[in-house]
Protein backbone atom coordinates (compact mmCIF):
# COMPACT_ATOMS: atom_id res chain seq x y z
CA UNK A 1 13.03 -17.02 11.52
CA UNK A 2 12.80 -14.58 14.30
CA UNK A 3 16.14 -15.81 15.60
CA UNK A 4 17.84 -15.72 12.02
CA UNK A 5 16.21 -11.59 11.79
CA UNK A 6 18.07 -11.00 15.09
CA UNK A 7 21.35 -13.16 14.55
CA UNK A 8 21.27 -10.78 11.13
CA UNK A 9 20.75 -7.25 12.67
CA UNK A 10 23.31 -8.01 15.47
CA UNK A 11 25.95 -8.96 12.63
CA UNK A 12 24.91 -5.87 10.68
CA UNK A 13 25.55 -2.93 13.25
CA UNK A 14 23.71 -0.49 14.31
CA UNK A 15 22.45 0.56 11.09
CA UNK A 16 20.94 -2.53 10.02
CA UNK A 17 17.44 -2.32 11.91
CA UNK A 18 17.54 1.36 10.23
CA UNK A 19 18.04 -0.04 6.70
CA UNK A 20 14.69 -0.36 4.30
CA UNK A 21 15.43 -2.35 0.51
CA UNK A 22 12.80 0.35 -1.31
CA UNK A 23 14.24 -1.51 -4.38
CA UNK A 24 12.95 -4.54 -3.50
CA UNK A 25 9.18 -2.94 -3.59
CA UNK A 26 10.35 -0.47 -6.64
CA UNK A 27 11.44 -3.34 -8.77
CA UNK A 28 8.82 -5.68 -8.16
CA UNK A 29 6.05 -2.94 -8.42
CA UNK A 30 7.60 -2.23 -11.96
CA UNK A 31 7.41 -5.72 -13.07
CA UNK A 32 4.11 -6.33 -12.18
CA UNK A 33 3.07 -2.83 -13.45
CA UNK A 34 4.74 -3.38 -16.87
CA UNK A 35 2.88 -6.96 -17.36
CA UNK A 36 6.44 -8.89 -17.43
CA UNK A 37 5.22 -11.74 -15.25
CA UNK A 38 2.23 -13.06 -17.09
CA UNK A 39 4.30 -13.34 -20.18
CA UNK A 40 6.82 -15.69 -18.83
CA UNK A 41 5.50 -19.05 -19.63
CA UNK A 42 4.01 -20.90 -17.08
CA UNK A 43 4.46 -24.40 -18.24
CA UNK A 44 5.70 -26.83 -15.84
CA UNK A 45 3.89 -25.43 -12.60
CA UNK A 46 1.91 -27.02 -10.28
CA UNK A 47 -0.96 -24.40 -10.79
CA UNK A 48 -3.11 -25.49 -7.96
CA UNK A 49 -3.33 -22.98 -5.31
CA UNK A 50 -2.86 -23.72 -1.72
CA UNK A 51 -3.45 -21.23 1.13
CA UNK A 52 -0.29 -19.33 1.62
CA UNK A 53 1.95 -21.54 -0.62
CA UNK A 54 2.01 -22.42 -4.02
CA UNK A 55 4.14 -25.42 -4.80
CA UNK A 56 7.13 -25.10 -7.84
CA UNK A 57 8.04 -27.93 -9.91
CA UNK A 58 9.74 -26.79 -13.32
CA UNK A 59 11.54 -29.36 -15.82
CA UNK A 60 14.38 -27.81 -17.78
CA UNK A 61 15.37 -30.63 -19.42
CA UNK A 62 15.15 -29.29 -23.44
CA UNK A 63 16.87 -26.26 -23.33
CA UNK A 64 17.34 -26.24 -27.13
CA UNK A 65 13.88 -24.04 -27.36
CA UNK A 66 13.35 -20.95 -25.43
CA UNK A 67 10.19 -21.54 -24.38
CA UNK A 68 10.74 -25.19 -23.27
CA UNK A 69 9.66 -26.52 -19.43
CA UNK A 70 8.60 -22.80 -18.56
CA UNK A 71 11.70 -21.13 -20.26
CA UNK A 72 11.85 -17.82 -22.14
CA UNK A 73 15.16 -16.23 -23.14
CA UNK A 74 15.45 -12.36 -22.23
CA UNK A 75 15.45 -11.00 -25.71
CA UNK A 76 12.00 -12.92 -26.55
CA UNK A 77 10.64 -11.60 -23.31
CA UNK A 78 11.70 -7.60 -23.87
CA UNK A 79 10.46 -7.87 -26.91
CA UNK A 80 7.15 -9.45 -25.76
CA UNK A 81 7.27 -6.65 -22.67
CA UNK A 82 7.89 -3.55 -25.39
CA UNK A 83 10.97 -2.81 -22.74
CA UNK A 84 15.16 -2.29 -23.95
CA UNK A 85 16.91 -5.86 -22.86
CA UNK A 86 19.24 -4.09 -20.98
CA UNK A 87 16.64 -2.37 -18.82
CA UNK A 88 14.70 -5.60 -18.53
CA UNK A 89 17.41 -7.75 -17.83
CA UNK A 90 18.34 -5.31 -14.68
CA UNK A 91 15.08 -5.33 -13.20
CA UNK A 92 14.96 -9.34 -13.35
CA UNK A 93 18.22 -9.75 -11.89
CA UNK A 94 17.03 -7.59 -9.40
CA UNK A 95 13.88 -9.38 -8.21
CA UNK A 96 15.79 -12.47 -8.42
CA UNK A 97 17.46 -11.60 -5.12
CA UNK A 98 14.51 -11.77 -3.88
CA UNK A 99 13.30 -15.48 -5.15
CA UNK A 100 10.92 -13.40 -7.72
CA UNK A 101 11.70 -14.96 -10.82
CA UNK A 102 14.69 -17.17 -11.77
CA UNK A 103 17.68 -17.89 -14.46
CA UNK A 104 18.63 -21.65 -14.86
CA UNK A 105 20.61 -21.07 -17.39
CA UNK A 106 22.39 -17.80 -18.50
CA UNK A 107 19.95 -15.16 -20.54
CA UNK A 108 16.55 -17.43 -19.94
CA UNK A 109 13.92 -16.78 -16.94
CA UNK A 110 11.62 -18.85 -15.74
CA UNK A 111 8.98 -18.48 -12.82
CA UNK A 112 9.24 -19.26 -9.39
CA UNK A 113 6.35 -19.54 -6.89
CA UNK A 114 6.60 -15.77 -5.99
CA UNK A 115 6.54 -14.31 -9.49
CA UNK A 116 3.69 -17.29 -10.83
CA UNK A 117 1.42 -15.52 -8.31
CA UNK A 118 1.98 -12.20 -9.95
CA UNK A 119 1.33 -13.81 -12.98
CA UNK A 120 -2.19 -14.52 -12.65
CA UNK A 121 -4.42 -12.23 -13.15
CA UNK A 122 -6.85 -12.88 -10.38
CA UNK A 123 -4.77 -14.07 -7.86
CA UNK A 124 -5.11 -12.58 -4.56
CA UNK A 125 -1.54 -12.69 -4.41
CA UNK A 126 -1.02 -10.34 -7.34
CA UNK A 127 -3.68 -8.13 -5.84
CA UNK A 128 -2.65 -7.80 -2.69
CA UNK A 129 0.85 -7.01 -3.80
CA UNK A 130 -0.12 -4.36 -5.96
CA UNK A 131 -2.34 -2.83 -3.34
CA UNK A 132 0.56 -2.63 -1.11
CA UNK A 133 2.57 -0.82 -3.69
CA UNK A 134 0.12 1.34 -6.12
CA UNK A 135 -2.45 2.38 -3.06
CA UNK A 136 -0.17 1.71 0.88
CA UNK A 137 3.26 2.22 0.06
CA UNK A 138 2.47 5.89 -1.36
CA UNK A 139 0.34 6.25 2.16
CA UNK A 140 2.77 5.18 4.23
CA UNK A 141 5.02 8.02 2.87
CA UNK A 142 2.82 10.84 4.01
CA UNK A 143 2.39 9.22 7.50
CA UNK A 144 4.68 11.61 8.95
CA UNK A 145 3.08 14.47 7.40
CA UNK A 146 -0.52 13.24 8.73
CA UNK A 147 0.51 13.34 12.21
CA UNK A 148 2.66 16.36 11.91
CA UNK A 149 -1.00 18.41 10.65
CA UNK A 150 -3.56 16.12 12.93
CA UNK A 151 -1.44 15.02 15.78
CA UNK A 152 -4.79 14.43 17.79
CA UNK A 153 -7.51 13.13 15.02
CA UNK A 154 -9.66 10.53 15.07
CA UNK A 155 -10.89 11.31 11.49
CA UNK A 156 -9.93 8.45 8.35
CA UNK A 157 -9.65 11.70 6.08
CA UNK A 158 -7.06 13.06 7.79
CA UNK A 159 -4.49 10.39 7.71
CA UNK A 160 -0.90 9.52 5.21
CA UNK A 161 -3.74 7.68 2.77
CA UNK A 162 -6.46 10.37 2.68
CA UNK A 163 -3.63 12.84 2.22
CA UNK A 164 -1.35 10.24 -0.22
CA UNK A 165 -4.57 10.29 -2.20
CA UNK A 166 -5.80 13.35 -2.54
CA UNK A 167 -7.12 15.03 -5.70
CA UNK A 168 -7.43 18.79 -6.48
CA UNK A 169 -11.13 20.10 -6.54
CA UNK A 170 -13.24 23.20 -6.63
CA UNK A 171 -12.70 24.52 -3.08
CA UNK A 172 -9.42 23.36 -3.16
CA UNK A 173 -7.73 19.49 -1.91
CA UNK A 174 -9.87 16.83 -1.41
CA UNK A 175 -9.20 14.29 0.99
CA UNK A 176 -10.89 11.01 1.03
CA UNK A 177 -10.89 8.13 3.27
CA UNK A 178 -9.38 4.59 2.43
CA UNK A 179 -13.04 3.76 1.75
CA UNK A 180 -14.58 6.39 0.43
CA UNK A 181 -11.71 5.72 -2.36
CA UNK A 182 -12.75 2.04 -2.74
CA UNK A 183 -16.15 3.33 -3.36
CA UNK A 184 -15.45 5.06 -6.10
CA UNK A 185 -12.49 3.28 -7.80
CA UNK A 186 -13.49 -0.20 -8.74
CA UNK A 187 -9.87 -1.04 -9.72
CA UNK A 188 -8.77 -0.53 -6.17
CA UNK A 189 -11.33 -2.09 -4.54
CA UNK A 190 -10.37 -5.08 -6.31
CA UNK A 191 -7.03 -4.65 -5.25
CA UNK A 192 -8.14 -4.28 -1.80
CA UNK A 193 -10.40 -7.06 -2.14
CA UNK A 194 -7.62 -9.37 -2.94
CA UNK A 195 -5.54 -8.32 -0.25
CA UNK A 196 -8.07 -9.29 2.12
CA UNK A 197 -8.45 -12.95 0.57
CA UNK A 198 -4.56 -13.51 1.31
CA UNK A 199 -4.75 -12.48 4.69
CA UNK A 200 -8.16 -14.76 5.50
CA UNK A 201 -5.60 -17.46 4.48
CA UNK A 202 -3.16 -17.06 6.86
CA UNK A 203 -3.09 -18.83 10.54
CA UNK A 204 -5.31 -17.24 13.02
CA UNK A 205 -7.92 -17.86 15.57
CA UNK A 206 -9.44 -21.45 15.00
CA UNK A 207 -12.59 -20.14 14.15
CA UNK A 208 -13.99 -23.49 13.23
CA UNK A 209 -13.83 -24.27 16.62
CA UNK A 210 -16.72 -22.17 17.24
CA UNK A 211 -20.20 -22.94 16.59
CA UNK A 212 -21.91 -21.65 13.73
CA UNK A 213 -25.90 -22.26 12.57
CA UNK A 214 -28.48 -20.39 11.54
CA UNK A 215 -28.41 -17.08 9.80
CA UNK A 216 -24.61 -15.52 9.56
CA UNK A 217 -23.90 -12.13 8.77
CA UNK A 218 -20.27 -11.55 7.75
CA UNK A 219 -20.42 -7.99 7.97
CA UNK A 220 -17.06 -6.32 5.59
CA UNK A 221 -16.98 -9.57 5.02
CA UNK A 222 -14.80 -8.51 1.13
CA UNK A 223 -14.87 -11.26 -1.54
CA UNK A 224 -16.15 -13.86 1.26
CA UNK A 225 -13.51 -15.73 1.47
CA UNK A 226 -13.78 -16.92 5.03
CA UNK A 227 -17.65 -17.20 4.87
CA UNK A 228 -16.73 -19.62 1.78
CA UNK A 229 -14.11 -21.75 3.91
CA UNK A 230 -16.89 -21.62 6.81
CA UNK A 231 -19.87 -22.64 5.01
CA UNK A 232 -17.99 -25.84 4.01
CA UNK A 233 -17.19 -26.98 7.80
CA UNK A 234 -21.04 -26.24 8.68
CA UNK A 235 -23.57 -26.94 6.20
CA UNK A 236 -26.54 -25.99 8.62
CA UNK A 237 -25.52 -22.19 8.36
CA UNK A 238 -26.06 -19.42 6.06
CA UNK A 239 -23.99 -16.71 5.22
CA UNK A 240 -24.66 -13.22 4.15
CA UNK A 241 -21.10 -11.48 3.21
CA UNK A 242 -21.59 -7.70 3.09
CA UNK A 243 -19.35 -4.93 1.95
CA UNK A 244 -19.17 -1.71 0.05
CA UNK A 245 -20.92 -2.11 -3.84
CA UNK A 246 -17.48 -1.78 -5.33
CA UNK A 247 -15.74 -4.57 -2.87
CA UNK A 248 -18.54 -7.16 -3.80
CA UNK A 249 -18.65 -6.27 -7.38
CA UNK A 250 -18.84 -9.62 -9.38
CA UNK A 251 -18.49 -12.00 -6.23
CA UNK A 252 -21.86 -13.70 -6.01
CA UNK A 253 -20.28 -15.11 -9.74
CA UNK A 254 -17.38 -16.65 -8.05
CA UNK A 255 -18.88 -18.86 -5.64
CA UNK A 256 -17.80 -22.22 -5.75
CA UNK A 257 -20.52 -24.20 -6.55
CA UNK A 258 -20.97 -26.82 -3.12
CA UNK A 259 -21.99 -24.04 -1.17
CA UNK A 260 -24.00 -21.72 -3.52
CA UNK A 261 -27.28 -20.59 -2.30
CA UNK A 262 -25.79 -20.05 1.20
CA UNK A 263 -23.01 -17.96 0.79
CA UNK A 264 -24.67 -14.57 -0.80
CA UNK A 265 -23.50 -10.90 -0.96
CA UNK A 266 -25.38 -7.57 -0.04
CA UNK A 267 -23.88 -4.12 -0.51
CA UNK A 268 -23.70 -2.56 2.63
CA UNK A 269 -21.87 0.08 4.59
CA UNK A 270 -20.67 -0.35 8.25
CA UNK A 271 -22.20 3.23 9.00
CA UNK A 272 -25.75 2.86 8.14
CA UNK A 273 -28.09 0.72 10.14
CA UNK A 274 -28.16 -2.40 9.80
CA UNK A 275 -30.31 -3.83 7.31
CA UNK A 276 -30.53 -7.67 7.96
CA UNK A 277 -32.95 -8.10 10.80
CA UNK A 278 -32.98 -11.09 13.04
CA UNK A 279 -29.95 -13.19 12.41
CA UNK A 280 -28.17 -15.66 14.72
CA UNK A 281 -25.01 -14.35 14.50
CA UNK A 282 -23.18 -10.58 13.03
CA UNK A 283 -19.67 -11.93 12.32
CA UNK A 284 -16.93 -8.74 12.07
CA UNK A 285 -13.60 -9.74 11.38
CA UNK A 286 -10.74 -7.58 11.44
CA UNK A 287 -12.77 -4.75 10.96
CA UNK A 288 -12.96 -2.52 14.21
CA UNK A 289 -9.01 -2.12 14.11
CA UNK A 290 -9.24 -0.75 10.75
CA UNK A 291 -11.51 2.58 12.53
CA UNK A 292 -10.48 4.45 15.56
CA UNK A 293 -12.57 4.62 18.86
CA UNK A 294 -14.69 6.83 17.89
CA UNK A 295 -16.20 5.07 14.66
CA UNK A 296 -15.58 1.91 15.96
CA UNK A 297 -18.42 2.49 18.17
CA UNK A 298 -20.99 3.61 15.98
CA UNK A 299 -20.38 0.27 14.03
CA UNK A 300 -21.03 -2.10 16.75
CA UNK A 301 -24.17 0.61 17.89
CA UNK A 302 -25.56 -0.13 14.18
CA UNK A 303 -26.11 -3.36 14.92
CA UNK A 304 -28.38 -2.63 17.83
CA UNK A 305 -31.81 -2.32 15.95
CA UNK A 306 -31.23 -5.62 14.16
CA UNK A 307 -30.63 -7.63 17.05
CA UNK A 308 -33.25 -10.28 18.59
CA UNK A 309 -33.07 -11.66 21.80
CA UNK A 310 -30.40 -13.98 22.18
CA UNK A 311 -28.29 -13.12 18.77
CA UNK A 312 -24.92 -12.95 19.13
CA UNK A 313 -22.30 -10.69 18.09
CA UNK A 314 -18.82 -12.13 17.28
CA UNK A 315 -15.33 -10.18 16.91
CA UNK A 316 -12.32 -11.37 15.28
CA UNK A 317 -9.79 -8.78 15.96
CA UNK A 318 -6.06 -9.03 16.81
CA UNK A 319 -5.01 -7.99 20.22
CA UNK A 320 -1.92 -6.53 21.12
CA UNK A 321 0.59 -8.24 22.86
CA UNK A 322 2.23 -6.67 26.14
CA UNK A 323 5.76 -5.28 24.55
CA UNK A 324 8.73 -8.42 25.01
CA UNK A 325 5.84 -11.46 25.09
CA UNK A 326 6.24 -12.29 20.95
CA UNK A 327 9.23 -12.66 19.02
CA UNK A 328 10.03 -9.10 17.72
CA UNK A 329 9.29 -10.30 14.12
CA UNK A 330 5.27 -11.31 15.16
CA UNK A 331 5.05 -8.18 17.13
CA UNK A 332 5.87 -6.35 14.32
CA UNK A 333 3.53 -7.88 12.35
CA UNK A 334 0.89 -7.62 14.67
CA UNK A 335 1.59 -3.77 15.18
């Protein structure tokens, strides 16, 4: 892939690297805004879930009805959406570009992996997605105007999200960090929440590899995810996932059942001492990066008074790579 990205910006000039496809994000963002996906029929999908993949098998073989093997025509589905066909029928073309959505046969969609995962309603796929484009893409736009006013801060309300996010108050704008925002829209936190299952799915340090007993605490651990996948591989341990009241909201309900009873939830927040006293290990994954220095410091110094002798304290963070040492695309990633 990384070859194919620079075989592709080579062939495309010097402009190329420059180029960004906001319609890509626009379109898609509109589709899953406006509710389109989840009323495209999703008979004839392998619905099982698999991390990072979901597997596509659709059989189009009546297309006298259309709703057969996962097919609806356009006009059924703009009328189902409340949207002009016209309008409709641009947007879908559109995403198709982009292996979101399909047409086997002229004037009838049908899913494809991509847009069945926007289709349900609480997969992390769809939530992660629209996190990106309701609560980072609008951040990422005021990036420039962040560092233009606070070229030096280490402060999470003065950055493109506190500022994309602001509201109008009494004395005037009120900027808000990314979390202080979760806390107070549950919406987005579940959003959020989502985003951080997908990610605990992808490839990273073997972390099974490690040993894990006794009393875990997964601290901003979000829905649990990798406490869940952990307290499979290691029955003798116990997990305690903790996270901000609106993250955690409704997640001691969704534990699977073969490891209930030792994968529980408190509500907790990084910057007050913490409360769990005593446990073998305080897990923090991919949490320090999210803070600069400064806070990242009083985090791991809140753990102090909770420590016994011989607890450990375990980080999962990414590390940068020295520039030229990945594949451009992984860097970029990474960065």
């Amino acid at each position: 892939m990384a070859a194919a990205e620079e075989l592709l910006n080579l062939l495309g000039g010097a402009f190329a690297p420059l180029a960004y496809d906001w319609t890509g994000m626009a379109v898609t963002r509109a589709i899953v805004k406006l509710g389109v996906a989840k009323l495209v029929p999703l008979m004839g999908l392998n619905t099982t879930a698999t991390a990072g993949a979901e597997r596509c098998a659709i059989n189009a073989s009546s297309p006298s009805t259309s709703t057969d093997a996962g097919l609806i025509s356009m006009s059924s589905l703009a009328a189902s959406a409340g949207l002009p066909e016209p309008l409709l029928r641009r947007l879908l073309r559109h995403a198709m570009t982009r292996h979101v959505f399909r047409e086997p046969r002229e004037g009838f969609v049908a899913h494809t992996a991509a847009s069945a995962a926007l289709a349900r309603v609480a997969s992390p796929p769809r939530e992660a997605f629209q996190f990106a484009a309701e609560d980072l893409w609008p951040a990422g736009l005021r990036l420039a105007d962040a560092i233009a006013k606070w070229p030096t801060s280490e402060e999470p309300t003065e950055s493109g999200f506190a500022v994309a996010h602001a509201e109008e108050g009494e004395g005037g704008q009120e900027l808000k960090s990314l979390w202080q925002v979760l806390q107070l829209d549950a919406a987005k936190a579940r959003r959020f929440g989502g985003m951080v299952e997908l990610e605990a799915s992808f490839v990273g340090f073997p972390l099974h590899q490690a040993e894990w007993s006794g009393t875990v605490v997964d601290v901003g651990g979000g829905s649990g995810a990798v406490s869940v996948d952990l307290a499979r591989r290691f029955p003798d341990a116990r997990f305690i996932v903790q996270d901000l009241a609106s993250v955690i909201q409704g997640r001691e309900a969704e534990v699977p059942s073969d490891v209930k009873g030792r994968v529980q939830f408190m509500a907790h927040d990084l910057f007050s001492e913490q409360p769990v006293v005593g446990a073998d290990i305080y897990f923090l994954r991919w949490i320090c990066h999210d803070w600069s220095s400064k806070y990242a410091i009083q985090i791991i110094r809140n753990l102090i008074p909770a420590l016994k002798h011989g607890a450990r304290v375990r980080l999962n963070e990414g590390l940068m790579p020295r520039p030229g040492t990945f594949p451009r695309r992984l860097e970029r990633a990474i960065r």
